[in-house]
PDB file of N, CA and C in Angstrom:
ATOM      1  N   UNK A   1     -34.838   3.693 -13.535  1.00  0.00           N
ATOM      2  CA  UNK A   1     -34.474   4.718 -12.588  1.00  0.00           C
ATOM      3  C   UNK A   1     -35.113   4.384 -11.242  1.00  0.00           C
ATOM      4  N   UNK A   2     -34.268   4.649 -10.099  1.00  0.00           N
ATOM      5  CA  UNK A   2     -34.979   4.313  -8.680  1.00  0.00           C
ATOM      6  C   UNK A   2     -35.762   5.273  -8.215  1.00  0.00           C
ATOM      7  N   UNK A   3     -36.512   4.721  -7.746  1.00  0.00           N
ATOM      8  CA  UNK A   3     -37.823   6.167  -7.097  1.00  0.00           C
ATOM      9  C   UNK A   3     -37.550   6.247  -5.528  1.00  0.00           C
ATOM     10  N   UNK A   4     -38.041   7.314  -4.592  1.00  0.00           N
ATOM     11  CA  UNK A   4     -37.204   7.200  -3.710  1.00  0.00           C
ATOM     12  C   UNK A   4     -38.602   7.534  -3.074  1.00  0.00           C
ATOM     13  N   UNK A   5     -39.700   7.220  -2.039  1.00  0.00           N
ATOM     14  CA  UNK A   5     -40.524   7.981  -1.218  1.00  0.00           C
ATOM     15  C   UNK A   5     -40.479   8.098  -0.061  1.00  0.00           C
ATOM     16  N   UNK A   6     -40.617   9.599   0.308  1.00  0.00           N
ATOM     17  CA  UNK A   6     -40.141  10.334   1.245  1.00  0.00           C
ATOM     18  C   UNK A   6     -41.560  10.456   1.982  1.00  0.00           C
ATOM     19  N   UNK A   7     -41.631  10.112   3.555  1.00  0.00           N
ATOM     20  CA  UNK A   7     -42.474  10.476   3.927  1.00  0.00           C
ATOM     21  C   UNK A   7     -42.217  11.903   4.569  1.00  0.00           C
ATOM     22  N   UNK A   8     -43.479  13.067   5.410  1.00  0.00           N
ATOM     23  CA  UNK A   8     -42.986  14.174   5.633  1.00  0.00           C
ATOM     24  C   UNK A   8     -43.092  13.745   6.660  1.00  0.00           C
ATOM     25  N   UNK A   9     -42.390  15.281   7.652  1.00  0.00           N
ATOM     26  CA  UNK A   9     -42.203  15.135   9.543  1.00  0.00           C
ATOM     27  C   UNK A   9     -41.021  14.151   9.591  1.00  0.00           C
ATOM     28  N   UNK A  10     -40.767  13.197   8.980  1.00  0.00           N
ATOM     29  CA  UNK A  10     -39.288  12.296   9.712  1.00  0.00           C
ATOM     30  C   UNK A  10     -37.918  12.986   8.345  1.00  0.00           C
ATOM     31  N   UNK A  11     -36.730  13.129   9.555  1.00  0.00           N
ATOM     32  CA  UNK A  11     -35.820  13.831   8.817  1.00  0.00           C
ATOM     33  C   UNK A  11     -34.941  12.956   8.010  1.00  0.00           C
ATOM     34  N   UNK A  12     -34.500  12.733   6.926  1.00  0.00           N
ATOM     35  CA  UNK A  12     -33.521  11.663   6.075  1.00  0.00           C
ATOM     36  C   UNK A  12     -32.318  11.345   6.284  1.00  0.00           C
ATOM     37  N   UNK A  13     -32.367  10.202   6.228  1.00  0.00           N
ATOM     38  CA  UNK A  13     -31.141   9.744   7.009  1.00  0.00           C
ATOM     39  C   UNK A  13     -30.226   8.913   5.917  1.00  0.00           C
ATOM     40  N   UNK A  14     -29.281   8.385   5.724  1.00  0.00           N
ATOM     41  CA  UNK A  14     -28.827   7.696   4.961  1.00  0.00           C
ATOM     42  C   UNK A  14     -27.456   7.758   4.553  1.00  0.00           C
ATOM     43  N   UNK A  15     -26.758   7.472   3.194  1.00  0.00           N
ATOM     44  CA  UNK A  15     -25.144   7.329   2.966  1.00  0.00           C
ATOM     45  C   UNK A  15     -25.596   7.496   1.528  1.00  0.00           C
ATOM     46  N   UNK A  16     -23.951   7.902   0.999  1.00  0.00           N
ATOM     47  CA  UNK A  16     -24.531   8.349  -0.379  1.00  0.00           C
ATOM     48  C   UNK A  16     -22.613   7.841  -0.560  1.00  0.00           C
ATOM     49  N   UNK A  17     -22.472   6.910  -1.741  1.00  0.00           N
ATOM     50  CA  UNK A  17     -21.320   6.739  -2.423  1.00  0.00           C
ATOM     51  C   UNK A  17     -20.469   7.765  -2.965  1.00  0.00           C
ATOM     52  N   UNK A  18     -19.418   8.010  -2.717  1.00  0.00           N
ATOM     53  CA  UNK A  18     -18.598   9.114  -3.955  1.00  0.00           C
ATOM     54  C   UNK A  18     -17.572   8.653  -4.317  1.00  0.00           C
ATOM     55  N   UNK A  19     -18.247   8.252  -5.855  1.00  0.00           N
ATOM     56  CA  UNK A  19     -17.053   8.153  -6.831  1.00  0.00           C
ATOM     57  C   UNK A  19     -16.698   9.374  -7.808  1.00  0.00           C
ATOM     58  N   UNK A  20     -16.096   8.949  -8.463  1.00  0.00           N
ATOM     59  CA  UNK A  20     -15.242   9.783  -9.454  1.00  0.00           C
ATOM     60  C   UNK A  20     -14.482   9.568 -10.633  1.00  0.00           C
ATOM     61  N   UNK A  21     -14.230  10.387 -11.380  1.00  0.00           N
ATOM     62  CA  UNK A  21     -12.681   9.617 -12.524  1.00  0.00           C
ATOM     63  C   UNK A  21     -11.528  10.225 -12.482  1.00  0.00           C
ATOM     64  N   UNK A  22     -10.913  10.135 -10.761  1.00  0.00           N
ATOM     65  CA  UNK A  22      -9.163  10.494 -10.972  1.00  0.00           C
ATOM     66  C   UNK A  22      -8.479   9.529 -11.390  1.00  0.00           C
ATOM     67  N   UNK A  23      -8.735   8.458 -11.950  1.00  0.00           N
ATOM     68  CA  UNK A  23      -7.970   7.643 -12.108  1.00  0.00           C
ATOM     69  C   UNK A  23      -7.833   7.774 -13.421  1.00  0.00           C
ATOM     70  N   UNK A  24      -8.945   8.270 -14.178  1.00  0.00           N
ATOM     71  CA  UNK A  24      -8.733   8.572 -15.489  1.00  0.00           C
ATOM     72  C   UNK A  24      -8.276  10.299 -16.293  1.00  0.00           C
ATOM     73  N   UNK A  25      -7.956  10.641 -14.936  1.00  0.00           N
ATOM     74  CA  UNK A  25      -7.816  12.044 -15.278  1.00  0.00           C
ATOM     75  C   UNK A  25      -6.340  11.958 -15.065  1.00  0.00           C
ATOM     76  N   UNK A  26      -6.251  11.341 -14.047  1.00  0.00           N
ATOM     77  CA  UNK A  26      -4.155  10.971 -13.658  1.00  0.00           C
ATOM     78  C   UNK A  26      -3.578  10.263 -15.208  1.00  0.00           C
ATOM     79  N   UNK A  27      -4.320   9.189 -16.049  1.00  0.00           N
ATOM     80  CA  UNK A  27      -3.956   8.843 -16.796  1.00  0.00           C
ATOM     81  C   UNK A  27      -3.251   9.552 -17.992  1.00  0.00           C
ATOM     82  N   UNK A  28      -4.760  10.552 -17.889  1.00  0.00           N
ATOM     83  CA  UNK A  28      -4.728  11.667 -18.818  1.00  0.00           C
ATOM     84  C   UNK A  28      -3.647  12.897 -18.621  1.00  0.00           C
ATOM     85  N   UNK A  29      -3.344  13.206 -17.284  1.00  0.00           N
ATOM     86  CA  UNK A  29      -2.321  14.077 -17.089  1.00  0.00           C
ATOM     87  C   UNK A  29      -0.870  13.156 -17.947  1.00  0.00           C
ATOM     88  N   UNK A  30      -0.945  12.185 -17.179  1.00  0.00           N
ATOM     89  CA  UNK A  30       0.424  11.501 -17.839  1.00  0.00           C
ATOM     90  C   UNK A  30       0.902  11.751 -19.010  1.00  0.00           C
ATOM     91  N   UNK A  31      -0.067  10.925 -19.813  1.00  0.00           N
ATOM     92  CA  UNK A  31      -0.284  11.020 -21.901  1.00  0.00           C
ATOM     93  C   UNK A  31       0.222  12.210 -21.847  1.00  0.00           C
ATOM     94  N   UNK A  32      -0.492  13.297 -21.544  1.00  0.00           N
ATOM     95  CA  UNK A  32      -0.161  14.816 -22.028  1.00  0.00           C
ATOM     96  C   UNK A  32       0.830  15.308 -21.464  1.00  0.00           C
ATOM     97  N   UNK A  33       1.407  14.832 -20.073  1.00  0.00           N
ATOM     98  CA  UNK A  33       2.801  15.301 -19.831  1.00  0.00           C
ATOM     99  C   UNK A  33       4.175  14.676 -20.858  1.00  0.00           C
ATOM    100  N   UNK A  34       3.951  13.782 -21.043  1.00  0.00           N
ATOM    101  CA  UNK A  34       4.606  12.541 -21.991  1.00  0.00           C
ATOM    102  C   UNK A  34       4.482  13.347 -23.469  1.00  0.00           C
ATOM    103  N   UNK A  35       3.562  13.615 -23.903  1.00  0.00           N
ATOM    104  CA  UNK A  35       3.360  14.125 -25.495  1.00  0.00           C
ATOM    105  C   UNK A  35       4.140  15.638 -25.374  1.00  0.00           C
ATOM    106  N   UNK A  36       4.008  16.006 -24.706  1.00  0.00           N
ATOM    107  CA  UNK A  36       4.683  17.645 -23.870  1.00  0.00           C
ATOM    108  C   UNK A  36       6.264  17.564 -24.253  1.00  0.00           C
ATOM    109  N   UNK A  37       6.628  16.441 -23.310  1.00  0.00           N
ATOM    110  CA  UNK A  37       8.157  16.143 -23.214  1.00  0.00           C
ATOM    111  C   UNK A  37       8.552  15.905 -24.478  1.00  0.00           C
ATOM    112  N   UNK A  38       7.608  15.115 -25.201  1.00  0.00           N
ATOM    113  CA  UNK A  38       8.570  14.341 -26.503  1.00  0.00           C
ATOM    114  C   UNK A  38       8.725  15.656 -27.497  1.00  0.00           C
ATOM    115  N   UNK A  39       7.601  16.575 -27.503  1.00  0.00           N
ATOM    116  CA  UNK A  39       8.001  17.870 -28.446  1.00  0.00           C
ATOM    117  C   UNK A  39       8.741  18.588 -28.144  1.00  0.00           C
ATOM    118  N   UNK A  40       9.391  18.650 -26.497  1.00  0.00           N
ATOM    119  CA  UNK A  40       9.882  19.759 -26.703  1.00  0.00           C
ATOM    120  C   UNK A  40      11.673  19.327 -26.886  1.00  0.00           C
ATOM    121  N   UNK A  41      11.570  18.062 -26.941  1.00  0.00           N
ATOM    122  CA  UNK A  41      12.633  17.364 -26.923  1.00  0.00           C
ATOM    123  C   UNK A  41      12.847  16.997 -28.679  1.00  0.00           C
ATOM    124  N   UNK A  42      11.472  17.279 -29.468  1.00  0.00           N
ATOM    125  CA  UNK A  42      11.987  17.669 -31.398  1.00  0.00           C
ATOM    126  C   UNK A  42      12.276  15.875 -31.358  1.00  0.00           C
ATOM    127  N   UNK A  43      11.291  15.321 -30.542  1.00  0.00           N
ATOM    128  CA  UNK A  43      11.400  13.777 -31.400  1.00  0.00           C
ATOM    129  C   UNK A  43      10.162  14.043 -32.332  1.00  0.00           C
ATOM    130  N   UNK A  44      10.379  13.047 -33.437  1.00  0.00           N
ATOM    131  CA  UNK A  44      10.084  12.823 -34.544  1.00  0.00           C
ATOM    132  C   UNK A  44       8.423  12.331 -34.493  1.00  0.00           C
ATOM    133  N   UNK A  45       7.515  12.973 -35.072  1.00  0.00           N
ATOM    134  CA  UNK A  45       6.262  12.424 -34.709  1.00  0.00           C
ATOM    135  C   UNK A  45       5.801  11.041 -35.134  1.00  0.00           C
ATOM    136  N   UNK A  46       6.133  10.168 -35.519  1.00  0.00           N
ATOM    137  CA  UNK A  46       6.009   9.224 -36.251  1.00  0.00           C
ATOM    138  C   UNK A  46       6.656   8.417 -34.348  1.00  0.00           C
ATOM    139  N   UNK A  47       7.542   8.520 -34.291  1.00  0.00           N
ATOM    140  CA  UNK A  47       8.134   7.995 -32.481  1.00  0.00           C
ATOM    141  C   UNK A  47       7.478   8.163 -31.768  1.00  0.00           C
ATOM    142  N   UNK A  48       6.948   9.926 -31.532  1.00  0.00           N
ATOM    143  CA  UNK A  48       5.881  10.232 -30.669  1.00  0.00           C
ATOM    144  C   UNK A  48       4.641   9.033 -30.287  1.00  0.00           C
ATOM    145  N   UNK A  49       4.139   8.692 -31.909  1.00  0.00           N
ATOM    146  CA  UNK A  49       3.229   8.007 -31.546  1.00  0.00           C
ATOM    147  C   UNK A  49       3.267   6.289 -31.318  1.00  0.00           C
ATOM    148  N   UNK A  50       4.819   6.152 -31.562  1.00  0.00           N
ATOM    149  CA  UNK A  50       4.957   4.360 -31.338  1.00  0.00           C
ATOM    150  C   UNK A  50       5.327   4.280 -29.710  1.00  0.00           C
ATOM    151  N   UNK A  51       5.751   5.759 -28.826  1.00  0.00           N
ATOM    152  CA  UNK A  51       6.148   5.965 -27.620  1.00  0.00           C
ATOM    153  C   UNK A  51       4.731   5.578 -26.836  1.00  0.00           C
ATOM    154  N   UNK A  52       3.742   6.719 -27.354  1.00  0.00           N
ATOM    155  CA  UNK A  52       2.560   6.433 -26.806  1.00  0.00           C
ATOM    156  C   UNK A  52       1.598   5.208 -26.943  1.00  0.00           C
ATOM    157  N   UNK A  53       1.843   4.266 -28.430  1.00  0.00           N
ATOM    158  CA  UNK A  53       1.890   3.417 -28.310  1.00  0.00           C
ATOM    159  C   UNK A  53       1.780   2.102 -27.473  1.00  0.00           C
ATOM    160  N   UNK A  54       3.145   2.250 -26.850  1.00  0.00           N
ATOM    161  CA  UNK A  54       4.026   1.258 -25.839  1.00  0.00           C
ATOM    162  C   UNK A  54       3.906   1.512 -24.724  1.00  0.00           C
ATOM    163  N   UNK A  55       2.970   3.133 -24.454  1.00  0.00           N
ATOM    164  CA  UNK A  55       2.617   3.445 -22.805  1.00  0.00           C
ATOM    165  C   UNK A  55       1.561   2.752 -22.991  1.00  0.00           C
ATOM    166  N   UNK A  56       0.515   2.907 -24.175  1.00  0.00           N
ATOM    167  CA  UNK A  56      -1.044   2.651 -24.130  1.00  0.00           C
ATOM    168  C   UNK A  56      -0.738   0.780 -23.623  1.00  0.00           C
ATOM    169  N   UNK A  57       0.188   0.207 -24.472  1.00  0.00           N
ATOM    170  CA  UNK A  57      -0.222  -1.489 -24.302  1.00  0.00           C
ATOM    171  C   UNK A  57       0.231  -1.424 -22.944  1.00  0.00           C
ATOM    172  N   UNK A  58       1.450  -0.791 -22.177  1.00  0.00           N
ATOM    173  CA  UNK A  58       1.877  -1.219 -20.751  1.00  0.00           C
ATOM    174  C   UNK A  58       1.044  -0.954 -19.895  1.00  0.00           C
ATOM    175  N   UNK A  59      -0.007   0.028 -20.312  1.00  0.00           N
ATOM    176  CA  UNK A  59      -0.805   0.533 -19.167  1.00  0.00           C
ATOM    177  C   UNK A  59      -1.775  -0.532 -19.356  1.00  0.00           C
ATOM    178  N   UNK A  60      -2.277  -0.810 -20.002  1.00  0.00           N
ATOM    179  CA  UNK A  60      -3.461  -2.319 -20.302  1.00  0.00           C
ATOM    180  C   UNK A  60      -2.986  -3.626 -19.602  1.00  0.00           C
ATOM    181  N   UNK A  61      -1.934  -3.780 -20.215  1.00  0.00           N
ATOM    182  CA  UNK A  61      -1.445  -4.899 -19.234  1.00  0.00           C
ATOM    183  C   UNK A  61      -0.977  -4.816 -17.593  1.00  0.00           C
ATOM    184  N   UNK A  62      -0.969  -4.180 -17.618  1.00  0.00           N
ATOM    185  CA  UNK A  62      -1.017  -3.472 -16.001  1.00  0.00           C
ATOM    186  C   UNK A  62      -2.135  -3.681 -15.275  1.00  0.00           C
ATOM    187  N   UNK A  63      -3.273  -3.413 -15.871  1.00  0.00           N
ATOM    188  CA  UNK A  63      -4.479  -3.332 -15.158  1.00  0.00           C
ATOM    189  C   UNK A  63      -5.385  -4.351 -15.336  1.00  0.00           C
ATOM    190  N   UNK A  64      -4.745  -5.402 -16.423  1.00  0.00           N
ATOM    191  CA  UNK A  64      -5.553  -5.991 -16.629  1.00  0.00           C
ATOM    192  C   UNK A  64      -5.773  -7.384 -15.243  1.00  0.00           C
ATOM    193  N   UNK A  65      -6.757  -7.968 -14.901  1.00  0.00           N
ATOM    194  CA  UNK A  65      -7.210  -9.296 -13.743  1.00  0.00           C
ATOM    195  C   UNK A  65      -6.285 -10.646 -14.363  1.00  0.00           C
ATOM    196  N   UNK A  66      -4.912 -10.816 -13.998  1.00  0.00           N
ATOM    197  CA  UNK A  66      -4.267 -11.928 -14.562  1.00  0.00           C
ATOM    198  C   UNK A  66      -4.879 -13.412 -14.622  1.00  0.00           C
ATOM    199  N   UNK A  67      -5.079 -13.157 -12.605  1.00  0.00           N
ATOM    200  CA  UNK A  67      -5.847 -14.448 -12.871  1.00  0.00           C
ATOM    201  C   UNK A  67      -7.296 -14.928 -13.552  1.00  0.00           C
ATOM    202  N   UNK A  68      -8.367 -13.752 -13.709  1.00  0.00           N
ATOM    203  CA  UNK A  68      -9.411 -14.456 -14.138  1.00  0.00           C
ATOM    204  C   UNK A  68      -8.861 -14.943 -15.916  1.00  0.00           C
ATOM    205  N   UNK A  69      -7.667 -14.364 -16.266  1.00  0.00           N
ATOM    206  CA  UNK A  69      -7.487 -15.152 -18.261  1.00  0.00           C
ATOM    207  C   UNK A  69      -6.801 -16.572 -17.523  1.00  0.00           C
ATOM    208  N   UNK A  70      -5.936 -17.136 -16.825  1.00  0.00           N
ATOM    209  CA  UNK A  70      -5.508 -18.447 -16.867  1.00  0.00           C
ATOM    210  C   UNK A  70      -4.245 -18.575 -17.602  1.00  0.00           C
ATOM    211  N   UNK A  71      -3.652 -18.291 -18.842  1.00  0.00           N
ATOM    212  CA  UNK A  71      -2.601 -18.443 -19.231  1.00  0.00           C
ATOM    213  C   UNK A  71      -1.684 -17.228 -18.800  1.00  0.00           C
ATOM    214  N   UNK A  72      -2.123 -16.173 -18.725  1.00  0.00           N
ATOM    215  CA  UNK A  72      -0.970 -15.557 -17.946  1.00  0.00           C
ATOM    216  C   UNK A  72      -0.937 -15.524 -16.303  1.00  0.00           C
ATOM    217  N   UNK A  73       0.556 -15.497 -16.144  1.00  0.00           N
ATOM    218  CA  UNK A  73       0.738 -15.693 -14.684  1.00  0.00           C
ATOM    219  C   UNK A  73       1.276 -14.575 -14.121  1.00  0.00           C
TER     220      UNK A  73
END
């Protein structure tokens, strides 16, 4: 853990990063808009889950750094 010492009388100055997880919360809206649709549409749960499936591998390969593997281009 970083320790931080503060002297007194001088006022603090500095930058502070902000991150977050919308990127994993957008993901998450998706899945559940997607699982939403397929019920109310009375597909078959056994589909449901080869649908989500085929989002889970497209979304991996999507994100994955092509060039640092070498065989894919």
């Amino acid at each position: 853990m970083d320790k931080f010492l503060i002297t007194g009388g001088v006022p603090l100055h500095g930058t502070v990063e902000i991150s977050g997880a919308k990127n994993a919360a957008l993901g998450a809206l998706i899945v559940t808009a997607l699982n939403d649709g397929l019920i109310l549409v009375d597909v078959n749960p056994y589909a449901q889950e080869a649908v989500n499936g085929v989002v889970l591998v497209v979304a991996v390969a999507l994100t994955i750094d092509r060039k640092k593997l070498g065989f894919i281009k």
